[in-house]
N, C-alpha and C. Protein backbone atom coordinates (compact mmCIF):
# COMPACT_ATOMS: atom_id res chain seq x y z
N UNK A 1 0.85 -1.17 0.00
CA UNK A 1 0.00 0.00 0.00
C UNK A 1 0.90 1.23 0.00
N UNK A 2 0.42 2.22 -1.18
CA UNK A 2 1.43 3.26 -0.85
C UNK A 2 1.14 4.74 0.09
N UNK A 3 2.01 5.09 0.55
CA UNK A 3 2.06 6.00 1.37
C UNK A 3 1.12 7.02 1.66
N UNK A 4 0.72 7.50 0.73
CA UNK A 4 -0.51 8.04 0.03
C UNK A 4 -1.70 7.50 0.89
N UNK A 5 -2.18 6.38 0.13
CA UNK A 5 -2.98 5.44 0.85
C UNK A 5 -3.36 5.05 2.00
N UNK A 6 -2.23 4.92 2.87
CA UNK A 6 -2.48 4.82 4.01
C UNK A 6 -2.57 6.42 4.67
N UNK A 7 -1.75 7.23 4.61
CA UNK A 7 -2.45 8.33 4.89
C UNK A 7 -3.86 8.95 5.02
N UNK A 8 -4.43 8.50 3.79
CA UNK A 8 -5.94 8.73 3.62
C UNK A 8 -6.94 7.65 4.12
N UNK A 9 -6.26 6.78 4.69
CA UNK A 9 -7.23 5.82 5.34
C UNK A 9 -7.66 4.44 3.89
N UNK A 10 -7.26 4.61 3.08
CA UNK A 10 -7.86 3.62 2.24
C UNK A 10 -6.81 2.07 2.76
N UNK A 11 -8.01 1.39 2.83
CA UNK A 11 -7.41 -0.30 3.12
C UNK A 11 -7.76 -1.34 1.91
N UNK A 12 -7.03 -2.22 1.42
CA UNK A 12 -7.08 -3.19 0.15
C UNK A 12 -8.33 -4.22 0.98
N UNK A 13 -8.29 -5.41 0.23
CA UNK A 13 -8.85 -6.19 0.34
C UNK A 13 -8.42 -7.03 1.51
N UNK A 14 -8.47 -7.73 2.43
CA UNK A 14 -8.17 -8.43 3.38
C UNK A 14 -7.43 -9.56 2.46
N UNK A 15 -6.33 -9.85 3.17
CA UNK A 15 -5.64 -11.30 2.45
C UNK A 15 -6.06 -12.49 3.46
N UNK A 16 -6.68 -12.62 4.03
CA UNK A 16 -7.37 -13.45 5.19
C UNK A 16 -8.26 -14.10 4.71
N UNK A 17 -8.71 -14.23 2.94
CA UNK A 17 -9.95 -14.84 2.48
C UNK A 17 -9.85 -16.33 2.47
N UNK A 18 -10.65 -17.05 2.69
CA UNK A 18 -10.24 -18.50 2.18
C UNK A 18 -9.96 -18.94 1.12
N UNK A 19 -8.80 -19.73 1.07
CA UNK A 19 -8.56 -19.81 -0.43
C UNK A 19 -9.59 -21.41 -0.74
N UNK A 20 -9.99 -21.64 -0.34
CA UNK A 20 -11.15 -22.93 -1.03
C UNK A 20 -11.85 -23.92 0.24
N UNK A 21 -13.10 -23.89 -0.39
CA UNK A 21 -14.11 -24.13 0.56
C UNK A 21 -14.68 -25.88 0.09
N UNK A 22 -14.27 -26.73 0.58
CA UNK A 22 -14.92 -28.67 -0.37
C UNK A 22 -16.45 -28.22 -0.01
N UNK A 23 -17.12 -28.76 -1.08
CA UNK A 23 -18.82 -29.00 -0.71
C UNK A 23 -19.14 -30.26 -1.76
N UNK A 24 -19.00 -30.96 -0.84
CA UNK A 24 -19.36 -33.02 -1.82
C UNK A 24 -17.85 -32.74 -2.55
N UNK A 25 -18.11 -32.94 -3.96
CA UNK A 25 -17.17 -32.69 -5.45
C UNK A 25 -17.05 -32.40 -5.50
N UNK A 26 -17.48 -30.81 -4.87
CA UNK A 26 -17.24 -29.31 -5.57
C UNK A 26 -15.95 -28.25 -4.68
N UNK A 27 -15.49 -28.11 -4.99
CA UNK A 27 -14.32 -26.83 -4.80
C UNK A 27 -14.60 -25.13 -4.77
N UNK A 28 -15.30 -24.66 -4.13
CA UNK A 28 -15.51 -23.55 -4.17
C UNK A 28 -14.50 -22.38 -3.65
N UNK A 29 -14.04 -21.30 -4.75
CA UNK A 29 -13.73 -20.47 -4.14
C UNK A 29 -13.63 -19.28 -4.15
N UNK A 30 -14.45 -18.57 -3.00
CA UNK A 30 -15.04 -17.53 -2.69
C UNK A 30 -14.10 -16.50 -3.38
N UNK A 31 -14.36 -15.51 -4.81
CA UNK A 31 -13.78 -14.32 -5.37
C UNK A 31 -14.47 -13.14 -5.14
N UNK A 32 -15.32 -12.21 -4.13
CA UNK A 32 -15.87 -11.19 -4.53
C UNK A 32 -15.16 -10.11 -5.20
N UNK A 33 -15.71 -9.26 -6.23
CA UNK A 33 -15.06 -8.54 -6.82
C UNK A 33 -15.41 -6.97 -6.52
N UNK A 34 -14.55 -6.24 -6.05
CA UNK A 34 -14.43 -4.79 -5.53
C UNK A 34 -14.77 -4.49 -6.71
N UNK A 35 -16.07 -3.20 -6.26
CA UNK A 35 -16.29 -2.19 -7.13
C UNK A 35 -16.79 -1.06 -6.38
N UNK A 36 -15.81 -0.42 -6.87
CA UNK A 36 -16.45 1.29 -5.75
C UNK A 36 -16.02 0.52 -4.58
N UNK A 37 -17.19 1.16 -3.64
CA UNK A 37 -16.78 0.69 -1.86
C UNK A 37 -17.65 -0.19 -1.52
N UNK A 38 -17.98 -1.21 -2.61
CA UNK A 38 -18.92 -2.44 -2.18
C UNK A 38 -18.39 -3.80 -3.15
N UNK A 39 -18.56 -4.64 -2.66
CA UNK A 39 -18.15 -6.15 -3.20
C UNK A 39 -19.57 -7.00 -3.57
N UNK A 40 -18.98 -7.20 -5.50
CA UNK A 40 -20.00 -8.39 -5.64
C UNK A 40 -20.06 -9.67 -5.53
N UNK A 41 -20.86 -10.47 -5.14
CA UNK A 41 -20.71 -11.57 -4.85
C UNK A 41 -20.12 -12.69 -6.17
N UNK A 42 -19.23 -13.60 -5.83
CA UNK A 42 -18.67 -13.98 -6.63
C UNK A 42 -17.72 -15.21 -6.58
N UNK A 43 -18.32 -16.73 -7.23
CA UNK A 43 -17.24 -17.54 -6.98
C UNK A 43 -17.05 -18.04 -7.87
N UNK A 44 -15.62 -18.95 -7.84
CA UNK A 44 -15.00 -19.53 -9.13
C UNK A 44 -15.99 -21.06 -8.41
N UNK A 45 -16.16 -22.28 -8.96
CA UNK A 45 -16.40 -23.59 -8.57
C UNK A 45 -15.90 -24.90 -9.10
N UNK A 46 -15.33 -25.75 -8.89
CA UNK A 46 -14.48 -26.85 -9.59
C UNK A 46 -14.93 -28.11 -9.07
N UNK A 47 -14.37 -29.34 -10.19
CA UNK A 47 -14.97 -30.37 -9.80
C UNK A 47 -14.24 -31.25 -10.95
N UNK A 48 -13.82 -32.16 -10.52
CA UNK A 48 -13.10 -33.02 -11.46
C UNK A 48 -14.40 -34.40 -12.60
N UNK A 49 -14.37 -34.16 -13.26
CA UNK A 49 -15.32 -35.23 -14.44
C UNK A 49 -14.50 -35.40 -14.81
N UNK A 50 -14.61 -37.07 -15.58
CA UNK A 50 -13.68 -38.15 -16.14
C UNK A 50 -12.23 -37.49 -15.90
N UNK A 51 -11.57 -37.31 -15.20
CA UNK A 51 -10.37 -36.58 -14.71
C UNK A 51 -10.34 -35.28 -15.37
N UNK A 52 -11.19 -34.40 -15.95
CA UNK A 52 -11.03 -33.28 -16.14
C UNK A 52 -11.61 -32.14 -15.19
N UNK A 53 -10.43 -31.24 -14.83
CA UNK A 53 -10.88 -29.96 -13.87
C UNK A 53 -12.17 -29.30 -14.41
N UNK A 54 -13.49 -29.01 -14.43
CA UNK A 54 -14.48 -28.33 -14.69
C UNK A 54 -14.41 -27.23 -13.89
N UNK A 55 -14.58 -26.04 -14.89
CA UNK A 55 -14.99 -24.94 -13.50
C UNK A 55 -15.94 -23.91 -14.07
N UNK A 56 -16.55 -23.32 -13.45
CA UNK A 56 -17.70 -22.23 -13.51
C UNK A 56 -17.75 -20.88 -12.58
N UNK A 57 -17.83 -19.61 -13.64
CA UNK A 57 -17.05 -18.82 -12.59
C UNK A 57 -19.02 -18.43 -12.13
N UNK A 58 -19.11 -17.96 -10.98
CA UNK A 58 -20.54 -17.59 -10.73
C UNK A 58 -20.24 -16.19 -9.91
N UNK A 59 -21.42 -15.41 -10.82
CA UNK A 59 -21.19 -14.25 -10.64
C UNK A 59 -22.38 -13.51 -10.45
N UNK A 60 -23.10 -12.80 -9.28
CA UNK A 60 -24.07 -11.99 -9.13
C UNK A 60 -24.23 -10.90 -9.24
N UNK A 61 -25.81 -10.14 -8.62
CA UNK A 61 -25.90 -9.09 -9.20
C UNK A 61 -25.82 -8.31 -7.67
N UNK A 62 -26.16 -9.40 -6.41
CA UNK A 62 -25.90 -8.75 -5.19
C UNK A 62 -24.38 -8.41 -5.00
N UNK A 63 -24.61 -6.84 -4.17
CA UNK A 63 -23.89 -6.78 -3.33
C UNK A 63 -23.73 -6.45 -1.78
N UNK A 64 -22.30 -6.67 -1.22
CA UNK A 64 -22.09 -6.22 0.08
C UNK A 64 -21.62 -5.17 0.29
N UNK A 65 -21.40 -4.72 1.74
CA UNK A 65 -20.67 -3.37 1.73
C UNK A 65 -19.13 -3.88 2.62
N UNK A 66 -19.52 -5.04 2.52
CA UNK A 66 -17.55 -5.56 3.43
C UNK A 66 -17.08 -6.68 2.49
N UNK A 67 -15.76 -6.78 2.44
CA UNK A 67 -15.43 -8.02 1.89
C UNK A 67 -15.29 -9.86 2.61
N UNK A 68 -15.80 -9.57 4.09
CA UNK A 68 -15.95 -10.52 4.58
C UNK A 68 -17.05 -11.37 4.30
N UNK A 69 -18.23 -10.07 4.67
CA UNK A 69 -19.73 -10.41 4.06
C UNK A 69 -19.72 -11.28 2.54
N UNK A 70 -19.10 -10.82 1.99
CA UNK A 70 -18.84 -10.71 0.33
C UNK A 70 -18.52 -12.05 0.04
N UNK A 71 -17.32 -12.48 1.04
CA UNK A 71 -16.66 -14.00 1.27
C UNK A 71 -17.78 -14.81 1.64
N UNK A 72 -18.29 -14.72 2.56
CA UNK A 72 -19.34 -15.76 3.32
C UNK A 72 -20.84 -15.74 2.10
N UNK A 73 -21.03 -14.76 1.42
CA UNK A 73 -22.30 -14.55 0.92
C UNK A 73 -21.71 -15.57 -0.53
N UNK A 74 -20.72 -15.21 -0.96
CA UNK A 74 -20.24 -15.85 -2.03
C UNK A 74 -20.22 -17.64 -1.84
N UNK A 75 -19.37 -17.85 -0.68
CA UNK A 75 -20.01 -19.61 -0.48
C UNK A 75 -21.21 -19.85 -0.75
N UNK A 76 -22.10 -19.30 -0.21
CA UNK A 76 -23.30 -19.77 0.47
C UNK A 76 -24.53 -19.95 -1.25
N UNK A 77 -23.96 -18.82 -2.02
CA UNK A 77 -24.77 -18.47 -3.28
C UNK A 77 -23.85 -19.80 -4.24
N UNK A 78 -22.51 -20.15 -3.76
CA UNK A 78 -22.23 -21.35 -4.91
C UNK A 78 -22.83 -22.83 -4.04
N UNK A 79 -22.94 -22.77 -2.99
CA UNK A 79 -24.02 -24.19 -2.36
C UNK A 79 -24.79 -24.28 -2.95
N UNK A 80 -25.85 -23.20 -2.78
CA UNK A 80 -27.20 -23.35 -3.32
C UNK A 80 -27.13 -23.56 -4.89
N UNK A 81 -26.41 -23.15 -5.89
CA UNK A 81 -25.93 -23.25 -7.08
C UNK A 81 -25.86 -24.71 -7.25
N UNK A 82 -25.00 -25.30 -7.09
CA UNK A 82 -24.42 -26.22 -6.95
C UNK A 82 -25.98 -27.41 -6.60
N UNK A 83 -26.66 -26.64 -5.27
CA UNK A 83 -27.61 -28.20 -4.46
C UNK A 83 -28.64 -27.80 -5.87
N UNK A 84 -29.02 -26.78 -6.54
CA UNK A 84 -29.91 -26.41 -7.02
C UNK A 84 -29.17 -27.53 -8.89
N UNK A 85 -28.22 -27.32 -9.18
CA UNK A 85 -28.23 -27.71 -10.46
C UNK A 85 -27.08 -28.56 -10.61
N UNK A 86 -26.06 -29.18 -9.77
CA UNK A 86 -25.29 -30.06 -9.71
C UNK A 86 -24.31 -29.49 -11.19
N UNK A 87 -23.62 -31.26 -11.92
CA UNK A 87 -23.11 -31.07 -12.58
C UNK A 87 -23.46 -29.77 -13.77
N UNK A 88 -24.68 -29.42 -14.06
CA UNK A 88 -25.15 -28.84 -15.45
C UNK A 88 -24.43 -27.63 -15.31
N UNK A 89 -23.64 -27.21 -13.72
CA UNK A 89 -23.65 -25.48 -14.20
C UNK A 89 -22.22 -25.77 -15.24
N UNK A 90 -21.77 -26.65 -15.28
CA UNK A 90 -20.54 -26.79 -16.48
C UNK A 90 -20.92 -26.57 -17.81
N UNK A 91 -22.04 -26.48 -17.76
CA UNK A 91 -22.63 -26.85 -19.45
C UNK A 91 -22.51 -25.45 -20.22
């Protein structure tokens, strides 16, 4: 962060995010993406078929106003993804 920055109070993203969350097959991991001073919800998801990595990036229209929120809201929207349509979101 440069000098600047911290002077004015601006803080990055927390590096404290999880880097991957197992749910059954699936690999989730939580990306919200900064825009302005709010985070959209946002995850990458993986899963190995006939030994190939599948992945699906899932991306909403909600947002948060923290990036923690952002983290936890982002799991929770690739579960339901996931319990709701299994393999097809590869398609």
């Amino acid at each position: 962060m440069s000098l600047l920055s911290r002077l004015l109070g601006r803080k990055d993203a927390p590096a404290s995010e999880p880097v991957c969350e197992t749910y059954g097959d699936f690999r989730i991991y939580p990306e919200p993406m900064a825009e302005g001073n709010v985070y959209r919800i946002a995850a990458r998801v993986e899963t190995e078929v006939n030994g190939e990595t599948k992945t699906h990036m899932l991306v909403r229209a909600d947002t948060l106003n923290d990036h923690d929120s952002a983290v936890t809201a982002s799991i929770g929207k690739a579960k339901q993804v996931i319990d709701e349509q299994g393999l097809r979101i590869f398609r």
